[in-house]
Protein backbone atom coordinates (compact mmCIF):
# COMPACT_ATOMS: atom_id res chain seq x y z
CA UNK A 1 306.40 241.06 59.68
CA UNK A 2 303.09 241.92 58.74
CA UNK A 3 300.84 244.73 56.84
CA UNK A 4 300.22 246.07 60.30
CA UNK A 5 304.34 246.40 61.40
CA UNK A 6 304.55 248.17 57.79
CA UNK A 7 301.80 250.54 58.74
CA UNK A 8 303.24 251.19 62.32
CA UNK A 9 306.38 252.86 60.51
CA UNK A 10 304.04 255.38 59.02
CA UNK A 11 301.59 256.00 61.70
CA UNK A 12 301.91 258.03 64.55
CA UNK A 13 301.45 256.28 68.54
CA UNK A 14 301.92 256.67 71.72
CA UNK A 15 302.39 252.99 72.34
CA UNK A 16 302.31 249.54 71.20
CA UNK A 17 301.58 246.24 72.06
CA UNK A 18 302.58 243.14 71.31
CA UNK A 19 301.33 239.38 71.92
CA UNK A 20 299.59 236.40 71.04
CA UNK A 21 296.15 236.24 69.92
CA UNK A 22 294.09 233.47 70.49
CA UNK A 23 295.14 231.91 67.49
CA UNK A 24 298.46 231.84 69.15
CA UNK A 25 299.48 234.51 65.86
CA UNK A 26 301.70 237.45 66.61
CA UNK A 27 299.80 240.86 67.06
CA UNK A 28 301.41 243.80 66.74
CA UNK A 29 298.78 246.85 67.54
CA UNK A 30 299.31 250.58 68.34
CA UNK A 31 297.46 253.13 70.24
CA UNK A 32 297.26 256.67 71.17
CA UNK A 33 296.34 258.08 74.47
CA UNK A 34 292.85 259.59 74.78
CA UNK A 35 294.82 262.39 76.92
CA UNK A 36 298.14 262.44 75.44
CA UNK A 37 299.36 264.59 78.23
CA UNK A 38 302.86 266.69 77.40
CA UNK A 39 306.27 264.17 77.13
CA UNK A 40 308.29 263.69 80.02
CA UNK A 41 312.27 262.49 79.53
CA UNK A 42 313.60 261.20 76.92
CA UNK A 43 317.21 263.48 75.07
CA UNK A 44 318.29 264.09 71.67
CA UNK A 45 318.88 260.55 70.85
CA UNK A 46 315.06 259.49 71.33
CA UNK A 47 311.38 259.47 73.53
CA UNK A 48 311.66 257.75 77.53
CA UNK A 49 309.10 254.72 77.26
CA UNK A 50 307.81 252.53 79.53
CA UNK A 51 308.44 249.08 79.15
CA UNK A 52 306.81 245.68 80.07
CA UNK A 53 308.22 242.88 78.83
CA UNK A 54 307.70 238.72 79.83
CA UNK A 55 309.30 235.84 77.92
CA UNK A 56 306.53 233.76 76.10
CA UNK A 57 308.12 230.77 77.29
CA UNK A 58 308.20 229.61 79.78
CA UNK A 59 306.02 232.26 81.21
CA UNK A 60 307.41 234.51 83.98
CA UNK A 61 306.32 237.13 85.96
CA UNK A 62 306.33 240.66 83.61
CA UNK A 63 309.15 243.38 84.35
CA UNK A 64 308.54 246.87 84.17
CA UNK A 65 311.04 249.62 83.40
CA UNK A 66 311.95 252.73 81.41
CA UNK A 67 314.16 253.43 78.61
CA UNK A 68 315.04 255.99 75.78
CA UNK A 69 314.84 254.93 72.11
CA UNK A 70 316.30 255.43 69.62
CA UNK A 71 313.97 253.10 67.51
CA UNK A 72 310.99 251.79 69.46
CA UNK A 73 310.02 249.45 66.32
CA UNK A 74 313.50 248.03 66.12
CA UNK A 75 313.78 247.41 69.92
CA UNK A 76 309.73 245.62 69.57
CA UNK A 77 311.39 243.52 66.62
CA UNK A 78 314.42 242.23 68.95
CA UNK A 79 311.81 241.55 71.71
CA UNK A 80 309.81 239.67 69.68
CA UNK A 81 312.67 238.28 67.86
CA UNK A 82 314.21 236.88 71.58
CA UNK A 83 311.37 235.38 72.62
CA UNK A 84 309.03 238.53 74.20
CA UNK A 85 305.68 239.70 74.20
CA UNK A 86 304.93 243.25 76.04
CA UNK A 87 303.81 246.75 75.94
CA UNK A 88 306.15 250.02 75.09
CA UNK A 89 304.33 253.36 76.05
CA UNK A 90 305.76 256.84 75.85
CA UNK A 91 306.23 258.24 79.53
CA UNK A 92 303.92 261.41 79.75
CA UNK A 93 302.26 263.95 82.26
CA UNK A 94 298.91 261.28 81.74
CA UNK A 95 300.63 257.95 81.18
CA UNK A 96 301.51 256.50 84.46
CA UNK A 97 297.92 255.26 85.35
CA UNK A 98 297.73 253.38 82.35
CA UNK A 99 300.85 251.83 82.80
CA UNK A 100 300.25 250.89 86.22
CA UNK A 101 296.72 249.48 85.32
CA UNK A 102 298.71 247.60 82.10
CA UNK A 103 301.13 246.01 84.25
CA UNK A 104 298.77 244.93 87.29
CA UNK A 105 296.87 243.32 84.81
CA UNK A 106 299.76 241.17 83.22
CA UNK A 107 301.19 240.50 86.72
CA UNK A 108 297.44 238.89 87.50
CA UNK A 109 296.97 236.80 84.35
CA UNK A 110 300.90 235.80 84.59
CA UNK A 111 300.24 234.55 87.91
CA UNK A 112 297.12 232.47 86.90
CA UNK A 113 298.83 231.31 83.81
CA UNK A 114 302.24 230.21 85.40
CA UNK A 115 300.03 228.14 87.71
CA UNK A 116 298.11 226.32 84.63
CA UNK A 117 301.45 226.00 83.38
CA UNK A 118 302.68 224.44 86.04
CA UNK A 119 300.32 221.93 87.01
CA UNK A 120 300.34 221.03 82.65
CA UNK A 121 304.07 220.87 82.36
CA UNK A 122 304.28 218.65 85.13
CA UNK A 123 303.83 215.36 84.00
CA UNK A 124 305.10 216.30 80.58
């Protein structure tokens, strides 16, 4: 991928996103949680993370779940690799308001942009 996927093996996050900017290029970006809050789940094998995921085409409504890692970068890359843009997030004491927020959000401009889809696609 890019200088920014190399530097996401080496840097520590909480979560990352990933999606089109409006250049329609592939943007891979991490963050950490102003409250980090203490980890909840996850085993010996890897962290629980929240997931939202929504294919990039044709656009669908976002899904939200949770699921332990082994490799959160390697799961991103098949995502992305299958067609996916989306959000993976540790699951913390302080996480599940962002989450929420996160997927509301995606589940609002999803909405709008199925409809513009739509109403494009149709006499295409």
């Amino acid at each position: 991928m890019s200088e920014s996927w190399q530097t996401l093996k080496t840097e520590p996050f909480d979560g990352i996103n990933f999606y089109r900017n409006e250049e329609g290029e592939m943007e891979i970006t991490s963050f950490l949680f102003k409250k980090p809050g203490e980890k909840i789940g996850g085993s010996t094998s890897g962290d629980l993370y929240d997931i939202i995921i929504f294919p990039e085409d044709p656009p669908k409504m976002p899904e939200k779940f949770q699921a332990i890692l082994i490799s959160p970068l390697d799961y991103i890359e098949n995502m992305i690799d299958n067609g996916f843009l989306g959000v993976v997030s540790k699951v913390t004491t302080t996480s599940a308001e962002f989450i929420d927020t996160t997927f509301n959000a995606l589940c609002e401009n999803a909405t709008e942009y199925m409809d513009y889809y739509e109403k494009e696609m149709k006499d295409v």
